[in-house]
Protein backbone atom coordinates (compact mmCIF):
# COMPACT_ATOMS: atom_id res chain seq x y z
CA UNK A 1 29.69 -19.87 -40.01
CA UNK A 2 26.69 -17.61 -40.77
CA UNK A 3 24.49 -20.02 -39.15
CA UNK A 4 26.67 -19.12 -35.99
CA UNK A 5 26.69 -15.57 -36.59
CA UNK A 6 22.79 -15.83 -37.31
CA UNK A 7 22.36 -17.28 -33.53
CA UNK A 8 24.83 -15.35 -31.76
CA UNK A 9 23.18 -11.97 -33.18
CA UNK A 10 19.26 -13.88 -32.34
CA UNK A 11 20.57 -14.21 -29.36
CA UNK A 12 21.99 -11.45 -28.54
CA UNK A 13 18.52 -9.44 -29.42
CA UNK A 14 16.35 -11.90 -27.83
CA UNK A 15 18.16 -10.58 -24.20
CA UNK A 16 18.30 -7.17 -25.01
CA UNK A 17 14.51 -7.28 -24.93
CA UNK A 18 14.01 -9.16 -22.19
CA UNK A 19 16.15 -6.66 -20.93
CA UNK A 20 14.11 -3.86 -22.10
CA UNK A 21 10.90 -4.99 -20.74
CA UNK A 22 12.63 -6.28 -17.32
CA UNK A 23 13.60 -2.63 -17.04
CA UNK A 24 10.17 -1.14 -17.98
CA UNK A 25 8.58 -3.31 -15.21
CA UNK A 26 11.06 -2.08 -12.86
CA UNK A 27 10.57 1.39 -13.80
CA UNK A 28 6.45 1.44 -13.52
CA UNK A 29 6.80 -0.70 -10.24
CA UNK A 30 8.69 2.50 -8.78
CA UNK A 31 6.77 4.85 -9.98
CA UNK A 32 5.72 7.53 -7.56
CA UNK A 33 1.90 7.16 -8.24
CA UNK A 34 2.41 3.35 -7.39
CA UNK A 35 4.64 3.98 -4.05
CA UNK A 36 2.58 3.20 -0.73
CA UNK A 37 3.65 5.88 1.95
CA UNK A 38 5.88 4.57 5.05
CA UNK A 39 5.03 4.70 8.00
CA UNK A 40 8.18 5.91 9.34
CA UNK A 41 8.37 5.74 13.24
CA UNK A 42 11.48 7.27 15.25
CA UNK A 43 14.45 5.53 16.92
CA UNK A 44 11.99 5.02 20.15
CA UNK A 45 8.83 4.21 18.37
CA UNK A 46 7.33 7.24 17.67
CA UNK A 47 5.12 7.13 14.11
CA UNK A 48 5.06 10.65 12.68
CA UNK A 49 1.55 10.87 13.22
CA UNK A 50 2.13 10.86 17.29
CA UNK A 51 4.38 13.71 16.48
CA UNK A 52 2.02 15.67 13.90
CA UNK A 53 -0.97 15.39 16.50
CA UNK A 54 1.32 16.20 19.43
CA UNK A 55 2.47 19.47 17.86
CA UNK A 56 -1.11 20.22 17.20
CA UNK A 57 -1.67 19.78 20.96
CA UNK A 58 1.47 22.11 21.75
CA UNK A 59 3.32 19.93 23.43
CA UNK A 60 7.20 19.89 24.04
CA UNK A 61 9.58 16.45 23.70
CA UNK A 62 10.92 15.88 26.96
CA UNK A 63 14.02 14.23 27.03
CA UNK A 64 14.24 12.42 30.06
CA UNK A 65 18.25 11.20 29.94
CA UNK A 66 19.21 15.27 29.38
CA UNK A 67 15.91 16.88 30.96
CA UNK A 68 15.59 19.44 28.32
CA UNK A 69 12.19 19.88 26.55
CA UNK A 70 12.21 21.23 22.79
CA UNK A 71 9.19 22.90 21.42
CA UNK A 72 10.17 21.74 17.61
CA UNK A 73 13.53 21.13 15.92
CA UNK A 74 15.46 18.20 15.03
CA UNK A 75 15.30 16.34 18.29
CA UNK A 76 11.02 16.94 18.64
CA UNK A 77 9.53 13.15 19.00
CA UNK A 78 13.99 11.35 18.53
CA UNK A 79 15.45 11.00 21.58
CA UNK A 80 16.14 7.56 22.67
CA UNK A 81 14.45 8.21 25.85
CA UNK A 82 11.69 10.67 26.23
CA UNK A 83 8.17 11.45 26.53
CA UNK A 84 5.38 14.07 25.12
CA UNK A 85 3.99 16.45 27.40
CA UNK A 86 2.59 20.36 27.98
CA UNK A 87 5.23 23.14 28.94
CA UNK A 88 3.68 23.55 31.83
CA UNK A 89 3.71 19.97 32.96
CA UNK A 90 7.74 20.09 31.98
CA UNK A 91 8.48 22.95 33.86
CA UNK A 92 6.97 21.87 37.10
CA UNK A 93 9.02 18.63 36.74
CA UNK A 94 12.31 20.57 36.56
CA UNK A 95 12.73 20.14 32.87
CA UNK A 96 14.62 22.74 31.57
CA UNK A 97 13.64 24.38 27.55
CA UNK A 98 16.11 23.79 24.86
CA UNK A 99 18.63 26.88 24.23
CA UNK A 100 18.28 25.99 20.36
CA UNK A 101 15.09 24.46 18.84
């Protein structure tokens, strides 16, 4: 009976730290210093570096399904179906600005 107990108790250590040191891999393998950045690119293929250089450029998002341009905001570089380009350029098209950017 002790010789049971004995294992059972081993045992039960033995997976506790192989627990521990399964967890302490996980932990330094998502570690922020360790992370590689995304490159995180829109709904239509835009990276975030198109968008970064294109607001650099002052350019507008034209959304071509609504044809309303927006100078920044939540919808700058994600529409499904759209296209960089200057104000002027949009507003000789017929491309209307956004009422809220």
């Amino acid at each position: 009976m002790r010789r049971l107990l004995a294992a059972a108790v081993l045992i039960a250590l033995l997976s506790f730290c192989l627990g521990c040191s399964a967890s302490a891999t996980f932990a330094q393998s998502q570690s922020p210093a360790r992370a590689q950045p995304k490159a995180t690119k829109t709904e239509n293929g835009i990276s975030a570096a198109d968008i970064d250089a294109a607001k650099a450029a002052h350019k507008v998002w034209v959304n071509l399904g609504t044809g309303i341009y927006h100078r920044g905001g939540r919808w700058y570089g994600n529409t499904k179906d759209g296209k960089f380009m200057s104000v002027d350029e949009a507003k000789k098209a017929g491309y209307k600005a956004a009422k809220r950017d």
